[in-house]
Protein backbone atom coordinates (compact mmCIF):
# COMPACT_ATOMS: atom_id res chain seq x y z
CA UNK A 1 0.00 0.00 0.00
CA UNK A 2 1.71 3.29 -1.09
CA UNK A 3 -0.56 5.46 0.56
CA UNK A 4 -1.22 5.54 4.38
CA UNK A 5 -5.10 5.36 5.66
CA UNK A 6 -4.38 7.32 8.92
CA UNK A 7 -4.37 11.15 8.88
CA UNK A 8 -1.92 12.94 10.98
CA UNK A 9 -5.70 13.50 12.99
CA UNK A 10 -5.90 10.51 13.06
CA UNK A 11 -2.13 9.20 14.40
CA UNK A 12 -2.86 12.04 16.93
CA UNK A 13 -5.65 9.82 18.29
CA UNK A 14 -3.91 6.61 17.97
CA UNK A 15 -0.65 8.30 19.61
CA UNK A 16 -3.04 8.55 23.24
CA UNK A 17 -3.37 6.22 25.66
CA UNK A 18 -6.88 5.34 24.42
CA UNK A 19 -8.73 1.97 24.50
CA UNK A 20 -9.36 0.55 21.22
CA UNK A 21 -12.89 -1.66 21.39
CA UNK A 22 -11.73 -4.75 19.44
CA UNK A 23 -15.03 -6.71 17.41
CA UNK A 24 -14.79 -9.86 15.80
CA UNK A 25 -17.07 -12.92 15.21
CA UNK A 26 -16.62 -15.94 17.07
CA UNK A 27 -16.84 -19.77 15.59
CA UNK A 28 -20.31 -19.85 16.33
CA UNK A 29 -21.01 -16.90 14.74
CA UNK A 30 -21.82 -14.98 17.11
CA UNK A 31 -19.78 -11.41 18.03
CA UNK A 32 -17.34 -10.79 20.53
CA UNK A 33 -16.42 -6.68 21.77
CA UNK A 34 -13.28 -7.06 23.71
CA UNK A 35 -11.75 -3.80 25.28
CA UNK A 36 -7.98 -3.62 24.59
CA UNK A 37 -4.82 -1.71 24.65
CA UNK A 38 -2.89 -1.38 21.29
CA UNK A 39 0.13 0.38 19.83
CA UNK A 40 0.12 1.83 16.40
CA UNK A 41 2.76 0.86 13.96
CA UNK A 42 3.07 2.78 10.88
CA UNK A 43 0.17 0.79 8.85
CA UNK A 44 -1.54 -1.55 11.21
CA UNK A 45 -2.30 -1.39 14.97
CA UNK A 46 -1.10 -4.59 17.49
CA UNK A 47 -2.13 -6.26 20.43
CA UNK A 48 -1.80 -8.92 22.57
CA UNK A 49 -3.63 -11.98 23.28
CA UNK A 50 -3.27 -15.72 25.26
CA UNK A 51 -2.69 -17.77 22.67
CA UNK A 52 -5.61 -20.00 23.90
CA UNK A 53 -7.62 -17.00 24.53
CA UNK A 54 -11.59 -17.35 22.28
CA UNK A 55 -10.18 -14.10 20.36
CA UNK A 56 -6.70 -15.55 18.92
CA UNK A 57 -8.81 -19.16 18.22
CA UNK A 58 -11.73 -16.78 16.33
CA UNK A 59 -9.17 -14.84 14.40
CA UNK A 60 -7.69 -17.72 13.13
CA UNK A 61 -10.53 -19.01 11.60
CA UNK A 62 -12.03 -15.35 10.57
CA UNK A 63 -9.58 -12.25 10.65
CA UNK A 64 -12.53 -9.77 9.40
CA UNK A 65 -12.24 -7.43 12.44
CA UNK A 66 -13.71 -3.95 13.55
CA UNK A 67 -12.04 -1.56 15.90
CA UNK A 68 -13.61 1.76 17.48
CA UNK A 69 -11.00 3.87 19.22
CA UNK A 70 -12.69 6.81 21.54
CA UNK A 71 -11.27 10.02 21.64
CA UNK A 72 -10.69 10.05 25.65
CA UNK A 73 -13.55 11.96 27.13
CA UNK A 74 -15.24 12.18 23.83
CA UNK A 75 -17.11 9.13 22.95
CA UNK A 76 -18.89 11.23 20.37
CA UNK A 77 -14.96 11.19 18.25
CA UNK A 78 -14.03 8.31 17.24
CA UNK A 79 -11.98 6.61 14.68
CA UNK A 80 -13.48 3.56 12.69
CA UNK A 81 -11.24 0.90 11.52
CA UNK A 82 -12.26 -2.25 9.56
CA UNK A 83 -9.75 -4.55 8.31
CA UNK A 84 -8.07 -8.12 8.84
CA UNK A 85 -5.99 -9.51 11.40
CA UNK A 86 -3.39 -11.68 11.22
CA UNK A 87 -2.11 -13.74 14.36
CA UNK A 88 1.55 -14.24 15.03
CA UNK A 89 2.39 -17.23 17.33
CA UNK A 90 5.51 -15.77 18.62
CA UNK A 91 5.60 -15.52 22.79
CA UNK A 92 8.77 -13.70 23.21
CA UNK A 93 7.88 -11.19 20.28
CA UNK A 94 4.17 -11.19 21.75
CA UNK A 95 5.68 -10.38 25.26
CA UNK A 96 8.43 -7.51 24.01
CA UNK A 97 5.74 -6.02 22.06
CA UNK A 98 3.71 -6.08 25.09
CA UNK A 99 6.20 -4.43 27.23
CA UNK A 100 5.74 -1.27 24.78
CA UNK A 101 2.14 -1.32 24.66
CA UNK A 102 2.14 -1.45 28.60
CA UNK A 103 4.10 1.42 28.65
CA UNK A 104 1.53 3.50 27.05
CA UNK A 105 -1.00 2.75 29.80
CA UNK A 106 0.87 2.26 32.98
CA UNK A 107 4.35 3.61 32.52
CA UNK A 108 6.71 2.69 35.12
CA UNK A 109 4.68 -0.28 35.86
CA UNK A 110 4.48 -1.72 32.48
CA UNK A 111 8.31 -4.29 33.48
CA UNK A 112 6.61 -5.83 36.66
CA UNK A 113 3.45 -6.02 34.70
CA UNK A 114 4.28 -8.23 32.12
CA UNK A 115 6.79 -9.94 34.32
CA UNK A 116 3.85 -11.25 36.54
CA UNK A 117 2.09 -12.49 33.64
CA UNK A 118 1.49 -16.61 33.58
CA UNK A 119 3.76 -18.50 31.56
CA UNK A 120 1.09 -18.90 29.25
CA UNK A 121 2.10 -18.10 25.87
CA UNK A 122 0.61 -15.31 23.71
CA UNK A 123 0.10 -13.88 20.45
CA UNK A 124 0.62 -10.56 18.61
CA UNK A 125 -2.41 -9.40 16.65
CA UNK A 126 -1.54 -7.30 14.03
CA UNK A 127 -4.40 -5.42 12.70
CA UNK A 128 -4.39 -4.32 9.27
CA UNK A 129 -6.83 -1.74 8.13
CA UNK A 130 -8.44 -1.86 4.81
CA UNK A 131 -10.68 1.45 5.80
CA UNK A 132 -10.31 4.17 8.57
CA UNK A 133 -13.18 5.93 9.15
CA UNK A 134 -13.42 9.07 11.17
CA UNK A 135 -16.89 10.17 13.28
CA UNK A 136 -16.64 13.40 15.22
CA UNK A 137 -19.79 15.19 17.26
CA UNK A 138 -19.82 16.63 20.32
CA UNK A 139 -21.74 15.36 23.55
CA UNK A 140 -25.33 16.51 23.25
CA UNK A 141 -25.04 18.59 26.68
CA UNK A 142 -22.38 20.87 24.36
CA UNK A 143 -24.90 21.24 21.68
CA UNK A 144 -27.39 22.37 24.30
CA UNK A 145 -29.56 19.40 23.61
């Protein structure tokens, strides 16, 4: 792709420590919201999973994905992202990447963190967007309604 779908809007929202709403659709069919922390690369957005977790199984076997990221104290701004995921089965990458995502959200903390984390092993979810989508309004109490 030779031409980026975020605006620099856009990476200003993605740069903040904001929660990214995560929605897939499970092997049953049925859909899954999962609230999540994420770092933006320079075309796709990653997180972390347990590699047995229902969301790294589901993404395996459907990678269609939509994210919703809130502007914080905003939920009327938002950024839309649809796309694909792909799942990479890699602990120690998984657990390095989340040492930077941590970072974002709990600073100082992020070390002891992932350090207390089970031995489980996780995944990276890389999250590729095939449309961004920005929705901006302002609370209704601003509007006066």
């Amino acid at each position: 792709m030779s031409e980026t779908l975020f605006t620099a809007e856009d990476r200003d929202l993605l740069e903040q420590s904001a929660f990214a709403t995560l929605a897939l659709s499970l092997p049953d069919g049925s859909l899954q919201n999962s609230i999540m922390w994420y770092r933006a690369g320079n075309e796709d957005l990653r997180m972390i999973a347990p590699e047995a977790s229902a969301k790294a199984r589901a993404l395996r076997q459907s990678p269609r994905v939509s994210i919703v990221i809130n502007v914080p104290g905003n939920p009327y701004d938002y950024l839309e992202i649809r796309g694909h995921a792909d799942i990479v089965a890699d602990d120690a990458a998984a657990r390095s990447e989340l040492r930077s995502i941590a970072k974002r959200y709990i600073g100082d903390r992020a070390d002891r963190y992932v350090d207390a984390l089970s031995n489980a092993p996780r995944v990276m979810i890389v999250v590729h967007p095939e449309r961004v989508r920005r929705h901006r309004s302002t609370p209704p109490a601003a509007r006066g309604g």
